[in-house]
Protein backbone atom coordinates (compact mmCIF):
# COMPACT_ATOMS: atom_id res chain seq x y z
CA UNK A 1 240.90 155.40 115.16
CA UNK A 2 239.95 156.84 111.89
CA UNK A 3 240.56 160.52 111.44
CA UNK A 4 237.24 162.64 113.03
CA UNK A 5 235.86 163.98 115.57
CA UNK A 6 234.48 161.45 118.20
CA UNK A 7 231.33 163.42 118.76
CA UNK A 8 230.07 162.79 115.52
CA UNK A 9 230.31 158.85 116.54
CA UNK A 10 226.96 157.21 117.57
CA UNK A 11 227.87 156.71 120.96
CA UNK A 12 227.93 153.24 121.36
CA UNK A 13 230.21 152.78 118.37
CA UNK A 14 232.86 155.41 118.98
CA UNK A 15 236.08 153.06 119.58
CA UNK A 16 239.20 154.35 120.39
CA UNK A 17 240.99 151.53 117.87
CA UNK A 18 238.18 151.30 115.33
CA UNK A 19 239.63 151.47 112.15
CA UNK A 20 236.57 151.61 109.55
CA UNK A 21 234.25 154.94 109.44
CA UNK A 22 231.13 154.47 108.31
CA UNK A 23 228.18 156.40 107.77
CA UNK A 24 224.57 155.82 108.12
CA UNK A 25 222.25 157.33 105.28
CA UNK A 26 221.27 160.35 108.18
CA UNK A 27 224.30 161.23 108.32
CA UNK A 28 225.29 159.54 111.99
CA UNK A 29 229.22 157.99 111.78
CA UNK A 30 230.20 154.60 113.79
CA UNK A 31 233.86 153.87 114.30
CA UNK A 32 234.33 150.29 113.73
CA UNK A 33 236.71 147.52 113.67
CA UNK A 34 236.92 146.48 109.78
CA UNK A 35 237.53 143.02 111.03
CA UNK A 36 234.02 142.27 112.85
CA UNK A 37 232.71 143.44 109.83
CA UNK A 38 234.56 141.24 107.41
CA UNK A 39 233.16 137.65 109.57
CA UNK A 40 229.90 139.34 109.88
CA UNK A 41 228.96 140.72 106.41
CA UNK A 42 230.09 139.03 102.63
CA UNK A 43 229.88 142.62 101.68
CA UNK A 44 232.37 144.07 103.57
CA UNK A 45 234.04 140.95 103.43
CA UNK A 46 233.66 140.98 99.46
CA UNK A 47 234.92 145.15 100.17
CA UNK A 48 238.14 143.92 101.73
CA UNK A 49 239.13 140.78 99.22
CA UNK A 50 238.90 143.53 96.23
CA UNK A 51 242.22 145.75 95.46
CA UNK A 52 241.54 149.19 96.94
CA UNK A 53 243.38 151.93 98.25
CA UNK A 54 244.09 152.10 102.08
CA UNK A 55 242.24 155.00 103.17
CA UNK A 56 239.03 154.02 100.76
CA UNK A 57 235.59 153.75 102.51
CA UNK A 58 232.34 152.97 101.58
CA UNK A 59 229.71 155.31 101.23
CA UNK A 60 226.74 155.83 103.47
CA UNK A 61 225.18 153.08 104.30
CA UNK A 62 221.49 152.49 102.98
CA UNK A 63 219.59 152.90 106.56
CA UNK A 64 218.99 155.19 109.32
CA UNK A 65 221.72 155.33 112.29
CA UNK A 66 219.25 153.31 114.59
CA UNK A 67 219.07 150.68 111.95
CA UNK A 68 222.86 150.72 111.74
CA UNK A 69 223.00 150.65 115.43
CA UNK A 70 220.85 147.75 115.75
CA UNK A 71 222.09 145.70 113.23
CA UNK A 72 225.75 146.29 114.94
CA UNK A 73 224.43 145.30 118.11
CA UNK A 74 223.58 141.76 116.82
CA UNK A 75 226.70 140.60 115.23
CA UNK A 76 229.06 142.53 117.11
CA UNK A 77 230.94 140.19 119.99
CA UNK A 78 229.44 140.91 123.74
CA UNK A 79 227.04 143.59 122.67
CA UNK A 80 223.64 143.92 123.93
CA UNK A 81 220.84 142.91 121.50
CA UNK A 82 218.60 145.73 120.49
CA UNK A 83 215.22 146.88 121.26
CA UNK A 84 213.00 147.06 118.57
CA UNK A 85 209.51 148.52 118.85
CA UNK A 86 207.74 148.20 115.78
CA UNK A 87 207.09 146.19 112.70
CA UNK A 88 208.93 148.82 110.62
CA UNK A 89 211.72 147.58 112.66
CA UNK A 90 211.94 143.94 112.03
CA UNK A 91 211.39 145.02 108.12
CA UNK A 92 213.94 147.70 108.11
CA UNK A 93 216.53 145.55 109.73
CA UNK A 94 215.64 142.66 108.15
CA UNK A 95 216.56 144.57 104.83
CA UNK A 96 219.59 145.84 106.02
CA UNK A 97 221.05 142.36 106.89
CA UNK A 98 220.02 140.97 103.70
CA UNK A 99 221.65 143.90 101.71
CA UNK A 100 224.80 143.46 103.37
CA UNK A 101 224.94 140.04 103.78
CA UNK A 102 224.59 139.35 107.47
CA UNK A 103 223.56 136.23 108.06
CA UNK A 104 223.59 136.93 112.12
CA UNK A 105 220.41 139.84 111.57
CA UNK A 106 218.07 137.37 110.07
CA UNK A 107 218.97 134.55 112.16
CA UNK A 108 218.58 136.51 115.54
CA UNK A 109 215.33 138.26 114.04
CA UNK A 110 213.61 134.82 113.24
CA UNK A 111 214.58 133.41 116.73
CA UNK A 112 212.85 136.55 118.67
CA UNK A 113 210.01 136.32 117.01
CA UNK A 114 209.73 132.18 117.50
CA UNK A 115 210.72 132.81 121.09
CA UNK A 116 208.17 135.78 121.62
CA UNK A 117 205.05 133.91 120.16
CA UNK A 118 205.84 131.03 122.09
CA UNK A 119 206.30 132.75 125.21
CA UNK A 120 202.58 134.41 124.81
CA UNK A 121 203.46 137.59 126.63
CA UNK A 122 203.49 141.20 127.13
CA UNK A 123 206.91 141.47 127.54
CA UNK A 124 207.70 140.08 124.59
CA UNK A 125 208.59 142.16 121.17
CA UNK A 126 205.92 144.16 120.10
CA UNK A 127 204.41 144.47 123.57
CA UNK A 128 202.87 140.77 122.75
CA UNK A 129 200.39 142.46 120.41
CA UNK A 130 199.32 139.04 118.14
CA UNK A 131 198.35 140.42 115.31
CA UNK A 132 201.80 142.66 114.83
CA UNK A 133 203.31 139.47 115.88
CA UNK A 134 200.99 137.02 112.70
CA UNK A 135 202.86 140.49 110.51
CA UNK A 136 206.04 139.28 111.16
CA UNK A 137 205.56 135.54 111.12
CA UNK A 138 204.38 135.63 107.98
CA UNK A 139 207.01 138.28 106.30
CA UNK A 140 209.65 135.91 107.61
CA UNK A 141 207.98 133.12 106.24
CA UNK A 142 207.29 131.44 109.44
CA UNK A 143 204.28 129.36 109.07
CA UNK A 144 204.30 127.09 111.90
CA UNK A 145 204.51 130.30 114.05
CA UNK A 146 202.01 132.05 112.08
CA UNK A 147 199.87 129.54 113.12
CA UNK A 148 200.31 130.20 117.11
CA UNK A 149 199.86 133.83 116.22
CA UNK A 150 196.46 133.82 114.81
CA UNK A 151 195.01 131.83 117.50
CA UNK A 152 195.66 134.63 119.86
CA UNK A 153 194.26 137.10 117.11
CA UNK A 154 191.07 135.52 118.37
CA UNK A 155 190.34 137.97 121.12
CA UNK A 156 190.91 141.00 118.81
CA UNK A 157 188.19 142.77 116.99
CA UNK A 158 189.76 142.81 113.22
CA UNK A 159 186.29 144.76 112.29
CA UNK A 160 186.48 147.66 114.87
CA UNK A 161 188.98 149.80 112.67
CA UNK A 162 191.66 150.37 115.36
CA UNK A 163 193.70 147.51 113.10
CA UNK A 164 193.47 148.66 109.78
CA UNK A 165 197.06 149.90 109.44
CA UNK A 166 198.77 146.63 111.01
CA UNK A 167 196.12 144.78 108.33
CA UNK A 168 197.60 146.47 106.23
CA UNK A 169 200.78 145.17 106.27
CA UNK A 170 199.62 142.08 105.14
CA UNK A 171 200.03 140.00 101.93
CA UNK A 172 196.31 139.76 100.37
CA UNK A 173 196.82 135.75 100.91
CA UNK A 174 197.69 136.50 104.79
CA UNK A 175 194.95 138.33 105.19
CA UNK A 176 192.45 136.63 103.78
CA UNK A 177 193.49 133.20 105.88
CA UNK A 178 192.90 135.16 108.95
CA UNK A 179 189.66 136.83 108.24
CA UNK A 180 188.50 133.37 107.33
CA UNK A 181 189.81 132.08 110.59
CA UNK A 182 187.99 134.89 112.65
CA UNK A 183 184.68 134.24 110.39
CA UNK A 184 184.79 130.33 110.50
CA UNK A 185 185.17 130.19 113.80
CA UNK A 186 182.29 132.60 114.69
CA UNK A 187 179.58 131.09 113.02
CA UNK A 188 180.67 127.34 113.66
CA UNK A 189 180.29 128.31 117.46
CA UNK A 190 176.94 130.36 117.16
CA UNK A 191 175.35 127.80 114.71
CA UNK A 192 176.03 125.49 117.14
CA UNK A 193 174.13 127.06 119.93
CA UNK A 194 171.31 128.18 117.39
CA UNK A 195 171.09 124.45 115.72
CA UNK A 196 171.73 122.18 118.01
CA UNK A 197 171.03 123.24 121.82
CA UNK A 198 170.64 119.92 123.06
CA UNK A 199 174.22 119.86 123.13
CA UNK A 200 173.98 122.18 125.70
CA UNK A 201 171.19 120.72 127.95
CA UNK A 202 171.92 119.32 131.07
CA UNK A 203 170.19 115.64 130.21
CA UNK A 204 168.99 116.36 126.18
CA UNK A 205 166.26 114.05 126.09
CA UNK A 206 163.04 114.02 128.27
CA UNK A 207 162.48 111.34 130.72
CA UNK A 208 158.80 111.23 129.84
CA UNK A 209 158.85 108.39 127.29
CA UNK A 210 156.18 108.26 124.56
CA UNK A 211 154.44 105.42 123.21
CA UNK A 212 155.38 105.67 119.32
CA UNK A 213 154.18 102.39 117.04
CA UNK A 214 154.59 100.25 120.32
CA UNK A 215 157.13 101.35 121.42
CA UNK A 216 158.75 103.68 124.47
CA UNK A 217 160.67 107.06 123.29
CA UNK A 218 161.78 109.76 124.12
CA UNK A 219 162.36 113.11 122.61
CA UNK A 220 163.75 116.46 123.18
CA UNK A 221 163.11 118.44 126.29
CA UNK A 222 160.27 121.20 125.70
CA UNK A 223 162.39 124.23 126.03
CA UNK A 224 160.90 127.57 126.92
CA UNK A 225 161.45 131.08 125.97
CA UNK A 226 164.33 131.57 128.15
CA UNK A 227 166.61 129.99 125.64
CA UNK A 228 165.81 131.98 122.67
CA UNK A 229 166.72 134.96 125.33
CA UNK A 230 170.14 133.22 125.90
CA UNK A 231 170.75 132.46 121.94
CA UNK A 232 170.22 136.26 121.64
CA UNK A 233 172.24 138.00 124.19
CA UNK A 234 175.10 135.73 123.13
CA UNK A 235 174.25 137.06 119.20
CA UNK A 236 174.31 140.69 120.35
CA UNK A 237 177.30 139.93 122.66
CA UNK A 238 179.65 138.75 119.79
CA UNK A 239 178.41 141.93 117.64
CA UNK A 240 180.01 144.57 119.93
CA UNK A 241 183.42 142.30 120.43
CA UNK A 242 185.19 138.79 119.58
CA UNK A 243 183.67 135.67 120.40
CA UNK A 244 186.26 134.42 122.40
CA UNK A 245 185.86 137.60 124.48
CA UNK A 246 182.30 136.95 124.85
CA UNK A 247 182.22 133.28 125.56
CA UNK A 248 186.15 132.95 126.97
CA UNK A 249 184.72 134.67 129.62
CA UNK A 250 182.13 132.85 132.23
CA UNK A 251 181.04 136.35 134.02
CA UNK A 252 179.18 136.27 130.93
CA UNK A 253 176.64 133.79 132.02
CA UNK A 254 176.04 135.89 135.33
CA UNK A 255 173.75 138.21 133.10
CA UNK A 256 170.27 139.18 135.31
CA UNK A 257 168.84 138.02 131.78
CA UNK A 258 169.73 134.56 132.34
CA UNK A 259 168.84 134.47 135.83
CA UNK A 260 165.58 132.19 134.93
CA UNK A 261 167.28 129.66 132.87
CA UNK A 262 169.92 128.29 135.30
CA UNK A 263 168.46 125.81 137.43
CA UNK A 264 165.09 127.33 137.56
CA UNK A 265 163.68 126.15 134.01
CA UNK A 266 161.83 123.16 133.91
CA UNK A 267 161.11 120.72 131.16
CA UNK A 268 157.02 121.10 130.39
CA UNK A 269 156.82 117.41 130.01
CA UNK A 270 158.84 115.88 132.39
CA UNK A 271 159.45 118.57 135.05
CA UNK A 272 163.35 118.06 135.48
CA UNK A 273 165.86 121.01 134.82
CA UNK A 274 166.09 121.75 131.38
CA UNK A 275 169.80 123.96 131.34
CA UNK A 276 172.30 124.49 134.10
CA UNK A 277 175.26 126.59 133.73
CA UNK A 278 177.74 124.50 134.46
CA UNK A 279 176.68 122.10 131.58
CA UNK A 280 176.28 125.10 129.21
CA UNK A 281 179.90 126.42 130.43
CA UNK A 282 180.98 123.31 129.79
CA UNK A 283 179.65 122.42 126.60
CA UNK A 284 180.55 125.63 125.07
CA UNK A 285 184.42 125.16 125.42
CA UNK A 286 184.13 122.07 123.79
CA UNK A 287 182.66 123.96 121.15
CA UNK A 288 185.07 126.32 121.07
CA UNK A 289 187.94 123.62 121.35
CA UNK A 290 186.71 121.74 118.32
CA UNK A 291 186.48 124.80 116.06
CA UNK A 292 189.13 126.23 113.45
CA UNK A 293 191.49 128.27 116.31
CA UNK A 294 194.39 128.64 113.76
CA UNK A 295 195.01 129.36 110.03
């Protein structure tokens, strides 16, 4: 073991037979074996191939000790992978591996965050928050995963304020696709509703033909006011959080509001149910499936 005391060693990188000492740049020493080092990292491997005197070491390293730590956890042989909690993380190791040439770091960091995003869950990294998730996708340069990440975005309010910092982190380009997302996707699905409700109806035209130049037609049910109520409440819904919140969820449609249009409202003309919610439910997630869910 290199000469020093052991309880200045992280203590998961304290070996008995380590033979390099480094240092992390807080001061924190790990005792390791020069030779997992060399087939891990061109620059210690680089360190080794130049002439230089046997008891030479390098100088601190340019992270923190949990940095270190995690970024020996990954290439080192049998070793548990690390934990990481934030964004910072991922960046912070990411630039260590880079700076020191292991490969290993940036391979094992792109495959957690693939494997997290497609796995869609709490547990994941990051506690499965999305939108630190889209951060990360994009910083690695993973597009297709990007993708899968801002589609479950959609249920966060970017507006509210509570995301600024993790916006933040965000190329102007990055952020600027996803605000678009969130935007085109609103008012494509409340257009809809406002402009064309007989997609909604449960039978859009009346049954009461009219005689029109000689001949039978029919037109649009006569809707009444309940409707307008409905395109409202789903307007004020979507102010105070996401869309996909608001019309994701079908306890929506159980509103005391809308108690008169389901089932009850009758066309003027031809007397037959104008809107059920079944239909509306219905109709609205094909809405909602035909609209922009990704950047």
């Amino acid at each position: 073991m290199a000469e020093t005391d052991t309880e200045q060693c992280h203590p998961s990188y304290n070996s008995q037979d380590g033979d390099l000492l480094l240092s992390s740049s807080d001061g924190v020493l790990f005792n390791v074996h020069s030779e997992v080092l060399r087939r891990a990292s061109g620059f210690f491997k680089d360190m080794y191939n130049m002439p230089r005197s046997a008891d030479e070491t390098p100088g601190p390293l340019t992270a923190k000790a949990d940095i270190v730590a995690a970024a020996l956890d990954i290439v080192y042989p049998d070793s548990g992978y690390p934990t990481l909690t934030s964004v910072a993380d991922f960046q912070d190791l990411q630039s260590f591996g880079d700076y020191y040439s292991m490969p290993k770091v940036g391979s094992h960091l792109r495959t957690l965050i693939q494997t997290s995003i497609r796995a869609s869950s709490a547990s994941g990294i990051l506690g499965g928050d999305p939108l630190k998730i889209y951060v990360l996708c994009c910083q690695f340069g993973l597009e297709e995963d990007a993708k899968l990440a801002s589609a479950e975005t959609l249920r966060i309010d970017l507006n509210s304020g509570s995301y600024d910092a993790t916006l933040g982190e965000l190329s102007g380009k990055n952020l600027l696709r996803l605000m678009r997302l969130h935007q085109r996707r609103r008012h494509g699905v409340l257009d809809a509703i406002r402009l064309r409700p007989r997609e909604f109806l449960q039978s859009p035209e009346c049954e009461r033909a009219v005689m029109i130049k000689g001949r039978y037609v029919t037109r649009p049910h006569d809707i009444q006011s309940s409707w307008p109520t409905l395109v409202q409440l789903i307007y004020e819904a979507v102010e105070r959080e996401p869309l996909d919140c608001v019309l994701g969820d079908r306890k929506f449609l159980d509103r005391p509001e809308l108690e008169t249009l389901w089932d009850r409202e009758f066309c003027a003309k031809c007397g037959n149910i104008v809107c059920s919610k079944e239909k509306f439910w219905k109709s609205v997630q094909v809405v909602l499936d035909r609209s922009p869910k990704t950047v």
